[in-house]
Protein backbone atom coordinates (compact mmCIF):
# COMPACT_ATOMS: atom_id res chain seq x y z
CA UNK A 1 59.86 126.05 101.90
CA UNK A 2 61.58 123.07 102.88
CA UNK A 3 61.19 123.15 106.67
CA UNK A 4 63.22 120.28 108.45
CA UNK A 5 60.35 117.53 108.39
CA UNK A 6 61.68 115.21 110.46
CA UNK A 7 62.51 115.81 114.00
CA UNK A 8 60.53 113.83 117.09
CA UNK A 9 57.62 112.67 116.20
CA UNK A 10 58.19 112.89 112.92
CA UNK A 11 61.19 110.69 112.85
CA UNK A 12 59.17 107.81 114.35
CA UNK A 13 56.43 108.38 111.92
CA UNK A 14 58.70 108.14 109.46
CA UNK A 15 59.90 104.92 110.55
CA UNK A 16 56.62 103.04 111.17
CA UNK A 17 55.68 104.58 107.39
CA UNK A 18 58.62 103.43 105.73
CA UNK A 19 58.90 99.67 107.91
CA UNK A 20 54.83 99.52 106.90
CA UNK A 21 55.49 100.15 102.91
CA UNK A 22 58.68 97.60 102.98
CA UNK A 23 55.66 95.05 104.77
CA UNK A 24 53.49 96.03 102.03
CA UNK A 25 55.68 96.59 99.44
CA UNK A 26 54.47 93.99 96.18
CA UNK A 27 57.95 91.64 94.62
CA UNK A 28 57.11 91.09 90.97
CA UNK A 29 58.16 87.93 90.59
CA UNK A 30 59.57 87.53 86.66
CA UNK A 31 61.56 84.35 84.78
CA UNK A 32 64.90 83.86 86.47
CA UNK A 33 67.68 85.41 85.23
CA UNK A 34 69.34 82.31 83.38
CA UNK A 35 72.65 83.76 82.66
CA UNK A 36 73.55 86.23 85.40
CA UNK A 37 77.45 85.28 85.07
CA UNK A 38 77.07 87.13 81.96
CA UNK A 39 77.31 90.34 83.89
CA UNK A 40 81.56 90.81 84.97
CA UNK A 41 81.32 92.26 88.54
CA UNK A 42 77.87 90.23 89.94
CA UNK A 43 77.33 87.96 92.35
CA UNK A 44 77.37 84.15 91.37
CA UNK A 45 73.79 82.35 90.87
CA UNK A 46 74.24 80.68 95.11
CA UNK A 47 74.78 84.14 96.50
CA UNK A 48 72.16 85.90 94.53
CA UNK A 49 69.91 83.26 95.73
CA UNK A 50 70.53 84.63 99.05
CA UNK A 51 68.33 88.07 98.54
CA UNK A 52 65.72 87.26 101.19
CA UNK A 53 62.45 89.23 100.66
CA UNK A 54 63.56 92.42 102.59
CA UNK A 55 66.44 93.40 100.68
CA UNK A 56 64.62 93.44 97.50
CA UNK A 57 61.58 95.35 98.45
CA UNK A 58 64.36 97.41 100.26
CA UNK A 59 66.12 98.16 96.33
CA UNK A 60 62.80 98.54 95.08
CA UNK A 61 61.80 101.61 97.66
CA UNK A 62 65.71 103.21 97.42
CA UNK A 63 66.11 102.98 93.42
CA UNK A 64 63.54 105.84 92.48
CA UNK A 65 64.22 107.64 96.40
CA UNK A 66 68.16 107.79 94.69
CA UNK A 67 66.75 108.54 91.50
CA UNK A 68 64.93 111.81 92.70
CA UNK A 69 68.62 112.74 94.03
CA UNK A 70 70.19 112.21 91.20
CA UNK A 71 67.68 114.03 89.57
CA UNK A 72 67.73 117.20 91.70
CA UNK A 73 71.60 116.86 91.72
CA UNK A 74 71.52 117.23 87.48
CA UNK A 75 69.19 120.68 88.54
CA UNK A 76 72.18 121.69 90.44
CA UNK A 77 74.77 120.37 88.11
CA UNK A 78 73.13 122.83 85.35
CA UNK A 79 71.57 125.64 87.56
CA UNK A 80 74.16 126.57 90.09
CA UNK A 81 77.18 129.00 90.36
CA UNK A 82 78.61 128.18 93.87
CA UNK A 83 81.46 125.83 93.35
CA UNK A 84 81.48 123.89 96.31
CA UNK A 85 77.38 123.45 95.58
CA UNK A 86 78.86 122.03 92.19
CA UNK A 87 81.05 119.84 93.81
CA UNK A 88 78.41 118.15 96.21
CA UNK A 89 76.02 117.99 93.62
CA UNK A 90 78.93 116.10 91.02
CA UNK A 91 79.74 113.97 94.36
CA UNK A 92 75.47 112.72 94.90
CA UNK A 93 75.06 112.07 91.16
CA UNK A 94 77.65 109.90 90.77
CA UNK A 95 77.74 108.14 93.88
CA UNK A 96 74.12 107.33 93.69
CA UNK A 97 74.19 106.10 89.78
CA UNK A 98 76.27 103.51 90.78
CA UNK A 99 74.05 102.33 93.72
CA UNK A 100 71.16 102.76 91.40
CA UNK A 101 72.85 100.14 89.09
CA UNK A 102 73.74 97.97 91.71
CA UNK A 103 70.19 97.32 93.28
CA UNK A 104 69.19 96.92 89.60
CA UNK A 105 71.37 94.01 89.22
CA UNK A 106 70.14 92.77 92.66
CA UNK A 107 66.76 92.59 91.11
CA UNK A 108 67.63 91.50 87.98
CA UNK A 109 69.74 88.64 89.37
CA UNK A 110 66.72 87.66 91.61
CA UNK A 111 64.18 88.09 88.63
CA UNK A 112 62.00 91.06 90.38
CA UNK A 113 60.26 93.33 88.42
CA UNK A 114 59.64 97.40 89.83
CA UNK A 115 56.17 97.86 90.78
CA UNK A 116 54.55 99.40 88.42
CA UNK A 117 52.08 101.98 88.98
CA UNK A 118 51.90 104.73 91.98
CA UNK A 119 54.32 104.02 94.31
CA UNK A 120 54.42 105.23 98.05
CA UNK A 121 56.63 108.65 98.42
CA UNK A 122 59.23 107.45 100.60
CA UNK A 123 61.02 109.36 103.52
CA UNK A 124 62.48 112.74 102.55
CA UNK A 125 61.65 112.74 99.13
CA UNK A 126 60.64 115.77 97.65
CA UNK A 127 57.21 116.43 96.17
CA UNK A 128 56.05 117.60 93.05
CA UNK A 129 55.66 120.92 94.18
CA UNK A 130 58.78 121.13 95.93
CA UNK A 131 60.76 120.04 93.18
CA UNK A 132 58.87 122.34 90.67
CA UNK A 133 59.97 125.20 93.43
CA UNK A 134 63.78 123.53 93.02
CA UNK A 135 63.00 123.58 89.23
CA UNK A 136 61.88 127.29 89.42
CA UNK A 137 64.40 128.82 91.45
CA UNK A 138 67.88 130.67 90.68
CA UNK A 139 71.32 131.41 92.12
CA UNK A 140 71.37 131.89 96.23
CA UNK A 141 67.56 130.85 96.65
CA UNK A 142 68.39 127.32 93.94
CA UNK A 143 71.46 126.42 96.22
CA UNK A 144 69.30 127.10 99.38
CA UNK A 145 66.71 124.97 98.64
CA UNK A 146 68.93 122.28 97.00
CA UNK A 147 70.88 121.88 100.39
CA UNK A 148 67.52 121.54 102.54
CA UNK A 149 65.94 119.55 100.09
CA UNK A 150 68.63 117.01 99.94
CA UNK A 151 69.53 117.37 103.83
CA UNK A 152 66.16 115.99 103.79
CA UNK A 153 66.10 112.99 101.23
CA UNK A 154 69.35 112.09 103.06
CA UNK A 155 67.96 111.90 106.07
CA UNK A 156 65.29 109.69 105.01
CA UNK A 157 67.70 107.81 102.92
CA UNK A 158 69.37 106.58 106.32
CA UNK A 159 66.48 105.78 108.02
CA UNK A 160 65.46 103.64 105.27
CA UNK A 161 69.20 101.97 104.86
CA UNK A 162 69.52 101.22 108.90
CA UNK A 163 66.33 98.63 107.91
CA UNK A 164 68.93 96.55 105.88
CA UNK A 165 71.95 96.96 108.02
CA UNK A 166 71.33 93.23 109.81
CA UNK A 167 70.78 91.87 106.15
CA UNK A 168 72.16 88.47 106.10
CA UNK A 169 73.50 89.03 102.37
CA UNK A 170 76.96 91.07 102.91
CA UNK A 171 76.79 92.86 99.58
CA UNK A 172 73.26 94.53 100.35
CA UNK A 173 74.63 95.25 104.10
CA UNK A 174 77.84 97.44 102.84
CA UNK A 175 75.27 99.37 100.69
CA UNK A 176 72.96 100.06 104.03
CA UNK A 177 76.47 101.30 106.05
CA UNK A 178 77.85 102.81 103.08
CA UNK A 179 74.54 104.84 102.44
CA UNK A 180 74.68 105.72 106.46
CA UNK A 181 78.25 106.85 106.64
CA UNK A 182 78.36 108.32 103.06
CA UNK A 183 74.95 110.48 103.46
CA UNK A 184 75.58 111.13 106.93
CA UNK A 185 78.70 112.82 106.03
CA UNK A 186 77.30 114.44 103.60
CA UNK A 187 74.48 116.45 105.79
CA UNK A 188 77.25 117.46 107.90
CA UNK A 189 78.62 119.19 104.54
CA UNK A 190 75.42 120.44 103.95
CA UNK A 191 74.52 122.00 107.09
CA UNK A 192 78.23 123.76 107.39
CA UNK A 193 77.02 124.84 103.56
CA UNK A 194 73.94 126.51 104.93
CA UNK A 195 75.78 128.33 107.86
CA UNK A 196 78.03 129.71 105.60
């Protein structure tokens, strides 16, 4: 069901698609966060100042793209039997919580709101259908469609964090080449998973 989505064509599409919605995307400008320090572990109130307009509409398209893999990751977490599925799944879920959290505080610290509303589907996330097929499914088929599923949001996950890796904030540029070399590690995984 999940047939590889983007190869060719398809790769460039996805990268005039995704470069359009980060030109479109709406910031939600809120108050400023008056006492950011509060937070142990954030950046000071000069480098958060330093967020230009592209990395935030950047944490605004990857929070709910990571959120969909944490999501399908929890599936996996309950639904699966294959330890080394388990393992992967443990691996995405927590890795991508604590990215989630991060561009959180990025927006936070800048005093940008989500959009709310419909937002654009961003590359390799799943739809509803495919997810309610990940929902639906058991044992070898679950783990099948996990992998190619998530090969999938990875791969769209990079695409998306090569965008930010000339950011001139050096926080939001080790998340772009940490989200390239993590995830592109991980398909590697994935695809030796599938061959197995």
């Amino acid at each position: 069901m999940f047939a590889r989505r983007y190869r060719g064509a398809g790769i460039a599409a996805l990268v005039i698609a995704t470069g359009a919605a980060l030109a479109a995307c709406t910031i939600n400008i809120g108050s400023p966060d008056t006492d950011r320090d509060r937070r142990s572990g954030m950046m000071s109130d000069t480098d958060s100042a330093a967020y230009d307009p592209a990395d935030l509409m950047f944490a605004q398209m990857m929070i709910p793209h990571h959120q969909q893999a944490v999501d399908m990751s929890e599936l996996a977490i309950e639904k699966s039997t294959d330890p080394e599925v388990l393992a992967l799944a443990e691996q995405i879920r927590d890795a991508q919580t604590v990215e989630i959290a991060l561009m959180e505080g990025w927006l936070e610290d800048a005093g940008v709101r989500m959009p709310m509303g419909d937002r654009m589907p961003m590359g390799g996330m799943l739809s509803d259908d495919e997810m309610t097929a990940l929902e639906d499914a058991t044992a070898a088929e679950f783990d099948r469609l996990y992998l190619e599923g998530m090969i999938d949001h990875h791969e769209g996950a990079i695409l998306m964090a090569r965008m930010i890796l000339d950011s001139d904030n050096p926080e939001v540029r080790a998340l772009g080449e940490a989200i390239v070399e993590s995830q592109t590690a991980e398909i590697e995984l994935m695809t030796q998973m599938l061959g197995e």
